[in-house]
C-alpha atoms as a PDB file:
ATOM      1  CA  UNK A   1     100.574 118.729 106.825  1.00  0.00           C
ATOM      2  CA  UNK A   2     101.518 116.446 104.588  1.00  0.00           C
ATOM      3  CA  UNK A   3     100.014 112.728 104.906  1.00  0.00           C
ATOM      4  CA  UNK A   4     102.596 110.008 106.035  1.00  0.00           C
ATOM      5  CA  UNK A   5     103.115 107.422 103.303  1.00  0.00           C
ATOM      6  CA  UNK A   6     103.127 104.285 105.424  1.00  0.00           C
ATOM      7  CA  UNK A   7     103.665 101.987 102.441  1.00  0.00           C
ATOM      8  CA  UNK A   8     106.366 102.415  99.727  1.00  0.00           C
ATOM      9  CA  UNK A   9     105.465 103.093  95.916  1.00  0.00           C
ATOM     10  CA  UNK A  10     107.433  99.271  95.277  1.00  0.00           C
ATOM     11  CA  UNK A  11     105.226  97.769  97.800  1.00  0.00           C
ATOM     12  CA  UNK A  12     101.696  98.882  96.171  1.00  0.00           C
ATOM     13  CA  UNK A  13     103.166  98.268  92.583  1.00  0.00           C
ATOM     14  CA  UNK A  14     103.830  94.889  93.780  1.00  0.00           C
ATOM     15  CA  UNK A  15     100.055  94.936  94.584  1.00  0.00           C
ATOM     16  CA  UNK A  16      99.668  96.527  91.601  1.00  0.00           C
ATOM     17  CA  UNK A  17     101.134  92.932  89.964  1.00  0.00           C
ATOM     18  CA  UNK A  18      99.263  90.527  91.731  1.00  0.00           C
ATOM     19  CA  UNK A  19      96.602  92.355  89.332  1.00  0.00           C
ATOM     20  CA  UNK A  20      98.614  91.893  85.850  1.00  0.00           C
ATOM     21  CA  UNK A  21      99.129  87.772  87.234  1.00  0.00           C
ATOM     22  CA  UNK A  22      95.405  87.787  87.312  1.00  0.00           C
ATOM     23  CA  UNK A  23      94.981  89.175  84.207  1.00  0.00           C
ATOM     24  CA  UNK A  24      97.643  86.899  82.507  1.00  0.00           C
ATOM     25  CA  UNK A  25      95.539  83.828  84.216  1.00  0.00           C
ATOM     26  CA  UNK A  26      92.199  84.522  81.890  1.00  0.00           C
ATOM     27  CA  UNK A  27      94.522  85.121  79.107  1.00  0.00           C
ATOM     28  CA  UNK A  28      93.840  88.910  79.400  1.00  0.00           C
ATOM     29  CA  UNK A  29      97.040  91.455  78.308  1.00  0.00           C
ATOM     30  CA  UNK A  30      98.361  91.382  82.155  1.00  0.00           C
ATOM     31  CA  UNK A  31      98.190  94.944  83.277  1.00  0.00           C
ATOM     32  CA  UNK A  32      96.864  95.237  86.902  1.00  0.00           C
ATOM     33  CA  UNK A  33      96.187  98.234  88.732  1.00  0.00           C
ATOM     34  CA  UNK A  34      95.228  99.779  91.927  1.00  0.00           C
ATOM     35  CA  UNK A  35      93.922 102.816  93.564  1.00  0.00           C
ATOM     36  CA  UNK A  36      95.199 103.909  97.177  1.00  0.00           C
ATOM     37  CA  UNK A  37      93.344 106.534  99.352  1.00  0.00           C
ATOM     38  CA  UNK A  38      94.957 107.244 102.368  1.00  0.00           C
ATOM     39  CA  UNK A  39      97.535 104.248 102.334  1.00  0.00           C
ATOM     40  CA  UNK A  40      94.441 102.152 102.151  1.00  0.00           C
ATOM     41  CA  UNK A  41      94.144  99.836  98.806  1.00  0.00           C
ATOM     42  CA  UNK A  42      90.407 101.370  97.739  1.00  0.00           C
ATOM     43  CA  UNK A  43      90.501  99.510  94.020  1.00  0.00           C
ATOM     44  CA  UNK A  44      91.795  96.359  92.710  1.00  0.00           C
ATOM     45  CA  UNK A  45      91.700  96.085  88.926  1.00  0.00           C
ATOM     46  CA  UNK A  46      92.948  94.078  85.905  1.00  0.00           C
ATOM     47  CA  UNK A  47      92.289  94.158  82.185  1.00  0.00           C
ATOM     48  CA  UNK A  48      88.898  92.886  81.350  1.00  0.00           C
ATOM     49  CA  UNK A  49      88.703  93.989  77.391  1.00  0.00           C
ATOM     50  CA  UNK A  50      88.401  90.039  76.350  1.00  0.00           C
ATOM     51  CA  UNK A  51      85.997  88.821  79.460  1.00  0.00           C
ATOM     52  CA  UNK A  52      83.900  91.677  78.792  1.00  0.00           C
ATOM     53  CA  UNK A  53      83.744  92.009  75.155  1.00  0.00           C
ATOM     54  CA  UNK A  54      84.719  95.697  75.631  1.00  0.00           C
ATOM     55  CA  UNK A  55      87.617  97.970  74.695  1.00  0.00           C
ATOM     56  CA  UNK A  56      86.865 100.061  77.316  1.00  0.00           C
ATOM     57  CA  UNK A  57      87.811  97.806  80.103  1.00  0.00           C
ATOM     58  CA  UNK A  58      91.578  98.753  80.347  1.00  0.00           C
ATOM     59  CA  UNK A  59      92.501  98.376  84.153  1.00  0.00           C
ATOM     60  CA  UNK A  60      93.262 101.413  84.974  1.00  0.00           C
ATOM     61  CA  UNK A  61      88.894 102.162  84.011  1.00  0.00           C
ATOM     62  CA  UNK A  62      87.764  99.583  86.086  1.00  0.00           C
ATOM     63  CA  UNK A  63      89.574 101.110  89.084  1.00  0.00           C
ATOM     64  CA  UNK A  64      88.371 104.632  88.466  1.00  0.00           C
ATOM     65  CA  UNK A  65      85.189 102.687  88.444  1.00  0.00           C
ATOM     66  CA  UNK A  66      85.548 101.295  91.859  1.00  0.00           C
ATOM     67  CA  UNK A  67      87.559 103.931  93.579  1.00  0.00           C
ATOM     68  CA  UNK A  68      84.704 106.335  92.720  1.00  0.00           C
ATOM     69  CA  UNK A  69      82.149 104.196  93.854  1.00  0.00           C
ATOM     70  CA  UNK A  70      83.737 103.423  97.130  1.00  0.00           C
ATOM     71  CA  UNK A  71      84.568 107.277  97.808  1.00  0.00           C
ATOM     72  CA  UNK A  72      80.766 107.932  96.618  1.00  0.00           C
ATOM     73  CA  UNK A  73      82.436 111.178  94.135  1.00  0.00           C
ATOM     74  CA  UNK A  74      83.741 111.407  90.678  1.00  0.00           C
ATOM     75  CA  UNK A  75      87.070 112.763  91.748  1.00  0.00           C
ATOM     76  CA  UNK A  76      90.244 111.112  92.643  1.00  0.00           C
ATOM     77  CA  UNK A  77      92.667 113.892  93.810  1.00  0.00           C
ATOM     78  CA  UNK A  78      93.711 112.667  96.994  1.00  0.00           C
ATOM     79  CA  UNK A  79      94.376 109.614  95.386  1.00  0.00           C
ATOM     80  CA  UNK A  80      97.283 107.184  93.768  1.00  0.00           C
ATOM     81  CA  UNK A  81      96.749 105.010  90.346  1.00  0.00           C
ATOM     82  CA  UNK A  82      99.371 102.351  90.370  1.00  0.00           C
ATOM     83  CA  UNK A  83      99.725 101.111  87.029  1.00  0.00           C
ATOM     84  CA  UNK A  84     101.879  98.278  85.806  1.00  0.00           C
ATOM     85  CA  UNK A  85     102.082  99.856  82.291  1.00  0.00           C
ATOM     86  CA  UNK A  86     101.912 102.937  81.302  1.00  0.00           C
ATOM     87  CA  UNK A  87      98.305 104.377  80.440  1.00  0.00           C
ATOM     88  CA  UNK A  88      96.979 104.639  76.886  1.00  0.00           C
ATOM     89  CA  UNK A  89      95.917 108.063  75.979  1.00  0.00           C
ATOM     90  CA  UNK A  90      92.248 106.758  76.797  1.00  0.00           C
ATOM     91  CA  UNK A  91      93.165 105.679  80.097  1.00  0.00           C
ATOM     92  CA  UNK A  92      95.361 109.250  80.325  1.00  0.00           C
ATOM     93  CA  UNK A  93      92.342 111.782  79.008  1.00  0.00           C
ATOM     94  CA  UNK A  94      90.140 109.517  82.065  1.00  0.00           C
ATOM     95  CA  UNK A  95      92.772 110.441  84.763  1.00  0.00           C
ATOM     96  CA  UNK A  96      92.452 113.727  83.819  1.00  0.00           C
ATOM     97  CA  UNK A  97      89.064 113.981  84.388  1.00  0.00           C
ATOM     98  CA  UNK A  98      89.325 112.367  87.353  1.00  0.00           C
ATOM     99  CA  UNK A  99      91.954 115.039  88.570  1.00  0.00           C
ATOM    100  CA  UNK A 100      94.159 111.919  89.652  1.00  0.00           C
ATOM    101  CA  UNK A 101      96.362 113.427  92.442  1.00  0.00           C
ATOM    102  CA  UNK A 102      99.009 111.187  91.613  1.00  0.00           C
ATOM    103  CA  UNK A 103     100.253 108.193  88.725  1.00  0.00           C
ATOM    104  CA  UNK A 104     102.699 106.180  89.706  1.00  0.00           C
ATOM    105  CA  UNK A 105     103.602 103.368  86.789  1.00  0.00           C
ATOM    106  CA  UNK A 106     106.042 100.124  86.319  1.00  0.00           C
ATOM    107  CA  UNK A 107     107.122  99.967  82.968  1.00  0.00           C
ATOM    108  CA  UNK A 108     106.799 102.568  79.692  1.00  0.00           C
ATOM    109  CA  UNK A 109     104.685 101.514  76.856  1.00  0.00           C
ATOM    110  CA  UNK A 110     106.634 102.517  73.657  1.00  0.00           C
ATOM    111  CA  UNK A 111     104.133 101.665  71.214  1.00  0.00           C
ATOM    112  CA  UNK A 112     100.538 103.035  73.349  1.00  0.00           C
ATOM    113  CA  UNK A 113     101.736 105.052  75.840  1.00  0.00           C
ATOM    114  CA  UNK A 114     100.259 108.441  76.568  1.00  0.00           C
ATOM    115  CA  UNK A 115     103.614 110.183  76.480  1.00  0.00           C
ATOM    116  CA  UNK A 116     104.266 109.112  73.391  1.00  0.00           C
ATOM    117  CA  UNK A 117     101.123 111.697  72.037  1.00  0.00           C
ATOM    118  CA  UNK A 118     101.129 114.416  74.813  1.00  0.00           C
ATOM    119  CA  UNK A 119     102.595 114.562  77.935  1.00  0.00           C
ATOM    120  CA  UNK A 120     100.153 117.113  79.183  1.00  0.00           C
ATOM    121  CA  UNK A 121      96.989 114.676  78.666  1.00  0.00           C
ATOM    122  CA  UNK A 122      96.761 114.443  82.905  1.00  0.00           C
ATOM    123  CA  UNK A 123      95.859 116.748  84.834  1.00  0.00           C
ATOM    124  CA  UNK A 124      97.973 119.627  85.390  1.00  0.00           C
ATOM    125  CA  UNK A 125      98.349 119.082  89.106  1.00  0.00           C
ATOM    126  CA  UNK A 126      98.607 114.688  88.737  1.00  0.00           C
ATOM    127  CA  UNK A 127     102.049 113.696  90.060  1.00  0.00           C
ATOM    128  CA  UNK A 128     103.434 111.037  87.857  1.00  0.00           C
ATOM    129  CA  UNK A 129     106.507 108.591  88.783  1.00  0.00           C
ATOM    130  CA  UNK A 130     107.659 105.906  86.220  1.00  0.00           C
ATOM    131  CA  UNK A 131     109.711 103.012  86.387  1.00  0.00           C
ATOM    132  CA  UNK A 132     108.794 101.527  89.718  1.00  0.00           C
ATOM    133  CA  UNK A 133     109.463  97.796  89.340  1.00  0.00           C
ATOM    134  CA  UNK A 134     109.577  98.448  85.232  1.00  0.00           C
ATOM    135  CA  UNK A 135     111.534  95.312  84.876  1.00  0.00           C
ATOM    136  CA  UNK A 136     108.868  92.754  85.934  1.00  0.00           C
ATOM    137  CA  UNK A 137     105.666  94.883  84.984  1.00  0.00           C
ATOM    138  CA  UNK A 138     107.490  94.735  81.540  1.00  0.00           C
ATOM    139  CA  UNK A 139     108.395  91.116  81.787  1.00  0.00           C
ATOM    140  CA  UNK A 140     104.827  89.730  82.220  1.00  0.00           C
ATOM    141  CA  UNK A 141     103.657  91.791  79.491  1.00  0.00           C
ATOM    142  CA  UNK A 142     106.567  91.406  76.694  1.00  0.00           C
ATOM    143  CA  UNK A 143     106.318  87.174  77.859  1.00  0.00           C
ATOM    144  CA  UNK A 144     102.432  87.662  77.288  1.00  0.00           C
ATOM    145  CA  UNK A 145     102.774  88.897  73.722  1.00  0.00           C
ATOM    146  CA  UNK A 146     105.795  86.191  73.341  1.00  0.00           C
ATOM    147  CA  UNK A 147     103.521  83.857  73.941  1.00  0.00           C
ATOM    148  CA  UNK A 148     101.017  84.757  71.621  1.00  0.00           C
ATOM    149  CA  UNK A 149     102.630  84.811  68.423  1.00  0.00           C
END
């Protein structure tokens, strides 16, 4: 039996956004994501790379980070990634390993994007929607950049 999807992919990309504003606030590259179990929010993340002094700290990590720590295992099958961007192929290949059950993402990343390089860098079995809410999710990132040059 399939489980009942109480919430709609718009409404946790929306959550998914409150992230990126975040993000945008401590002048990070506003990408926000979360991780939902069950219709339950389970990890709340936004890009960290400049707080933390670390590359690594993409949002999509941090909420593998905390989504595997709060279901105490390494695997996230029977869960969703909302991204606001689409994943780098670093954020992608860690997905994968996580056997992400499903990645749902706003807008498409032209320039970093995992589809650009290989479209079969997830998991076989990850489910992946794109373009949920792309026009904001790319509006607070292409206003970011704006910004900054």
């Amino acid at each position: 039996m399939a489980e009942l999807q109480i919430f709609s992919d718009e409404y946790f990309m929306n959550e998914a956004l409150k992230e990126a504003q975040k993000a945008a606030a401590i002048d990070e590259v506003p990408v926000g994501a979360i991780i939902v179990c069950k219709n339950k929010i389970i990890a709340r993340a936004h890009n960290l790379t400049e707080q933390l002094n670390d590359v690594t700290a993409h949002a999509e990590m941090q909420a593998f980070t905390m989504a595997a720590d709060y279901i105490g295992g390494k695997y996230l099958d029977e869960c969703v990634l909302y991204v606001t961007l689409e994943p780098c192929i670093m954020c992608a290949g860690a997905a994968f390993w996580t056997q992400l059950g499903k990645l749902v993402y706003g807008a498409s990343d032209q320039r970093r994007g995992y589809s650009n390089l290989n479209k079969s860098v997830l998991h076989p079995k990850t489910v992946v929607v794109s373009g949920i809410l792309e026009e904001p999710c790319g509006k607070i990132v292409s206003e970011f950049f704006k910004n900054k040059r």
